[in-house]
Structure formats: C-alpha cells, structure tokens
C-alpha atoms as a PDB file:
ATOM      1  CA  UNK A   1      19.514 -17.262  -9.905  1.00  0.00           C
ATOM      2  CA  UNK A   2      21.956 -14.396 -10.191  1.00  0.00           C
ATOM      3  CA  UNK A   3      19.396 -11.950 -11.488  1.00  0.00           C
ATOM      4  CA  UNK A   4      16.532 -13.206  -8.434  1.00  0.00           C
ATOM      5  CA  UNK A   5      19.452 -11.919  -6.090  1.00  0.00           C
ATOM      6  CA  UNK A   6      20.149  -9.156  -7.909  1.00  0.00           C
ATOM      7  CA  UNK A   7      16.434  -8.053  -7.334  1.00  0.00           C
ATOM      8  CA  UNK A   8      16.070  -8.886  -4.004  1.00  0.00           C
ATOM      9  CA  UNK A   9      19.092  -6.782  -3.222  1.00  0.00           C
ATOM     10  CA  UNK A  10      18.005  -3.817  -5.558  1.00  0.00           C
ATOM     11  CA  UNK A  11      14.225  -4.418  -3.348  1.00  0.00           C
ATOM     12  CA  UNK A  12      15.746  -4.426  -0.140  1.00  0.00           C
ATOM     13  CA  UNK A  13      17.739  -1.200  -0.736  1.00  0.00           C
ATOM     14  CA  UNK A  14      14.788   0.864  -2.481  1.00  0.00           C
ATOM     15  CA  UNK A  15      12.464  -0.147  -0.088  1.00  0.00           C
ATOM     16  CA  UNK A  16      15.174   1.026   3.021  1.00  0.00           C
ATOM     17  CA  UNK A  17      16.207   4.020   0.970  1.00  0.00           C
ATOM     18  CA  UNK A  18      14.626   6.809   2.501  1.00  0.00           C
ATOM     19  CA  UNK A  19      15.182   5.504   6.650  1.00  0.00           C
ATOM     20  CA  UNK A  20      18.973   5.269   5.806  1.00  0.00           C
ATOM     21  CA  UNK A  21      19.205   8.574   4.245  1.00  0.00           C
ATOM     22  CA  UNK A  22      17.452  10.101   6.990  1.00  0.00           C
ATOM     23  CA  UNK A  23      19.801   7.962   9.520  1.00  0.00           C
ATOM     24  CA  UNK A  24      22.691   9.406   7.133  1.00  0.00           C
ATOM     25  CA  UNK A  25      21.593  12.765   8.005  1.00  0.00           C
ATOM     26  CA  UNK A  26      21.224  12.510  11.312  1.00  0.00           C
ATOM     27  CA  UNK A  27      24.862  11.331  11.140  1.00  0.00           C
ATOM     28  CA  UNK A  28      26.245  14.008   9.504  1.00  0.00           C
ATOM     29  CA  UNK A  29      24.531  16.482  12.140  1.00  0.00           C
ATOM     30  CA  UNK A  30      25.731  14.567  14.802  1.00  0.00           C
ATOM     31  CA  UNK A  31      29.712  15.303  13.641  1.00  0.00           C
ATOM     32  CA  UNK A  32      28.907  19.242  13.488  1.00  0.00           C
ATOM     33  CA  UNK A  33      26.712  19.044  17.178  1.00  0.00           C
ATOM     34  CA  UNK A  34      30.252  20.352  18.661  1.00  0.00           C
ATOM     35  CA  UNK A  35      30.140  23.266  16.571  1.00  0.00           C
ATOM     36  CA  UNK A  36      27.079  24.806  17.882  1.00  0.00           C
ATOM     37  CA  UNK A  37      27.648  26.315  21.254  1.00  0.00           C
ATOM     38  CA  UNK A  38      26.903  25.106  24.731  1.00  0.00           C
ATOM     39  CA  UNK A  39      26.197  28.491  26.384  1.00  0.00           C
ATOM     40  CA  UNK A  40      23.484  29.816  24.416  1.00  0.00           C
ATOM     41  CA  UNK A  41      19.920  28.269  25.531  1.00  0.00           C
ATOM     42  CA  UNK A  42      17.080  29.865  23.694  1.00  0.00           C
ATOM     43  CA  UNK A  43      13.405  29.950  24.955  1.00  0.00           C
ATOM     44  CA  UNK A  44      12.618  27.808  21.587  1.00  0.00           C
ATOM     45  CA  UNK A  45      14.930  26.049  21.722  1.00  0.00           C
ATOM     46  CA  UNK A  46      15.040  23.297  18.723  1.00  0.00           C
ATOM     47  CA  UNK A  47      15.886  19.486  19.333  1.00  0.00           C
ATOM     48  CA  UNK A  48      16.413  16.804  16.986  1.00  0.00           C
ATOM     49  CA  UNK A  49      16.046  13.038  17.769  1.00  0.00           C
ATOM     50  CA  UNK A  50      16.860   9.964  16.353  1.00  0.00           C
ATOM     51  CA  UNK A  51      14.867   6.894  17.356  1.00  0.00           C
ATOM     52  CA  UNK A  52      14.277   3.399  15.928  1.00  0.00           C
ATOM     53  CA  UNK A  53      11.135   1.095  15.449  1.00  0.00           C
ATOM     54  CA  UNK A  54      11.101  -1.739  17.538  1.00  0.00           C
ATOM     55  CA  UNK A  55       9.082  -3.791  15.023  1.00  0.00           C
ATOM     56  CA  UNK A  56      11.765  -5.400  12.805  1.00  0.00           C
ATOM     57  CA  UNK A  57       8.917  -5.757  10.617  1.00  0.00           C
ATOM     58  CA  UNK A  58       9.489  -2.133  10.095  1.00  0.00           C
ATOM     59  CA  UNK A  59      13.041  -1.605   9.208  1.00  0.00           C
ATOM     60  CA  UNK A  60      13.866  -5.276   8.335  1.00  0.00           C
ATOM     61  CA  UNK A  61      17.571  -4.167   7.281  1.00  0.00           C
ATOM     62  CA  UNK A  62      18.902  -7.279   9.117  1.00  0.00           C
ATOM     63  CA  UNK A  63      16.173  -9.558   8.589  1.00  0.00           C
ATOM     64  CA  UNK A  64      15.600  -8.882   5.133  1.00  0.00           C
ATOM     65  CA  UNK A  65      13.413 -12.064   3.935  1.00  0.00           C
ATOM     66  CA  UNK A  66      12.745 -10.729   0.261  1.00  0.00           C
ATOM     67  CA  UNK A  67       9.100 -10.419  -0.882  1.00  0.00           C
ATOM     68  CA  UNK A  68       8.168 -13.523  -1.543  1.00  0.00           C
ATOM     69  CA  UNK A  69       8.636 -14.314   2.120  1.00  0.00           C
ATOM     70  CA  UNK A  70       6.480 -10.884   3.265  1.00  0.00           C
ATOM     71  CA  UNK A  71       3.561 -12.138   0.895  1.00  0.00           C
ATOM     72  CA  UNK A  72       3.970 -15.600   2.403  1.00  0.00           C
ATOM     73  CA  UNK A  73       3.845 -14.197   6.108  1.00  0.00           C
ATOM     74  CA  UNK A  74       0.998 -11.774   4.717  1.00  0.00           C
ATOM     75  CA  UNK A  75      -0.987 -15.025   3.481  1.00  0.00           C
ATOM     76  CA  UNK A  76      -0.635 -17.042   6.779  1.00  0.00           C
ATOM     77  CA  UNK A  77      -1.862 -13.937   8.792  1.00  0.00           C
ATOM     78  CA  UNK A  78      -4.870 -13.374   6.884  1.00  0.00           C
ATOM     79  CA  UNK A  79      -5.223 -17.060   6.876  1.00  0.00           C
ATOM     80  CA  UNK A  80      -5.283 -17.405  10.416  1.00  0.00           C
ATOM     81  CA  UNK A  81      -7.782 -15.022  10.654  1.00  0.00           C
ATOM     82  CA  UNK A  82      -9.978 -16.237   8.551  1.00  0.00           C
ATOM     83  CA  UNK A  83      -9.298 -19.480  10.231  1.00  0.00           C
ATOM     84  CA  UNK A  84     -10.178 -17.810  13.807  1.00  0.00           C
ATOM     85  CA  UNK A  85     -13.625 -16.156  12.530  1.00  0.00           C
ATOM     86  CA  UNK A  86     -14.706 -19.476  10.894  1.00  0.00           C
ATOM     87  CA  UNK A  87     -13.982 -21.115  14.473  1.00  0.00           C
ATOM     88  CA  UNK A  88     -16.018 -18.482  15.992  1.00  0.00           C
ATOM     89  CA  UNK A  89     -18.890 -18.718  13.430  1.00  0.00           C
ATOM     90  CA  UNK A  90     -19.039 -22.170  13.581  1.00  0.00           C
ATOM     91  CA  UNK A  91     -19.433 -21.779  17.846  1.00  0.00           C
ATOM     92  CA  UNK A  92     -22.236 -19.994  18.024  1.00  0.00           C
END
C-alpha cells in the first residue's frame, strides 16, 4: 500500500512538473516587476501573462485521481461512444 502511494505521488508530481515550474517562474518575475521602471514605454513593448486552464482535466493538481482512475474515465468515454454509434447504427 505504502509503495502504490508512493507512486501515485511521484506520478502526480512528474506529470505537474513542468506547469509548476513555469508558475514558479512567473513568481519569481512577479517579485522583481517593481524593479523595472514605470516611465519608460517602448514601441515593442514586451508582456508576459500568466493564465490557467479551466479544464481541471488539464492541471488536475487538486483533483488528482491517480491513473488508474484517468484510464477508468478514458474507458467509460470511449465506451459511451461506442455505445452512442451502435444506437445510431442500429436506427437506421
């Protein structure tokens, strides 16, 4: 039991790895924003944004289900497909 939760946790935090060191970064650049001055507007001037999905499906952070649950959910979505063409076939 210990080492299933042990690998779900090591999962969950691979698999988020690269979003949270981008959020990280965008962090870090948000503590030095008041270095940069105010005054100076560019013509090019650069922006950088920081947005999140709105799929939790996506980031799953707090949601984290593990995979056995994704490849369940991935098995009842391709089963109700399947489910919803045979229905259709059998119509017409």
């Amino acid at each position: 039991m210990l080492i299933a939760i042990m690998g779900d946790t090591f999962d969950r935090v691979i698999e988020m790895k690269e979003q949270l060191a981008s959020k990280e970064r965008m962090d870090i650049l948000a503590d030095y924003v008041q270095i940069f001055p105010k005054g100076s507007k560019k013509k090019n001037e650069l922006f950088l944004f920081s947005v999140k999905p709105l799929d939790n499906d996506e980031v799953g952070a707090r949601d984290w289900t593990g995979k056995v649950a994704q490849i369940r959910k991935s098995i009842m979505i391709m089963r109700n497909e399947i489910t919803g063409q045979f229905e259709k076939q059998t119509k017409q």
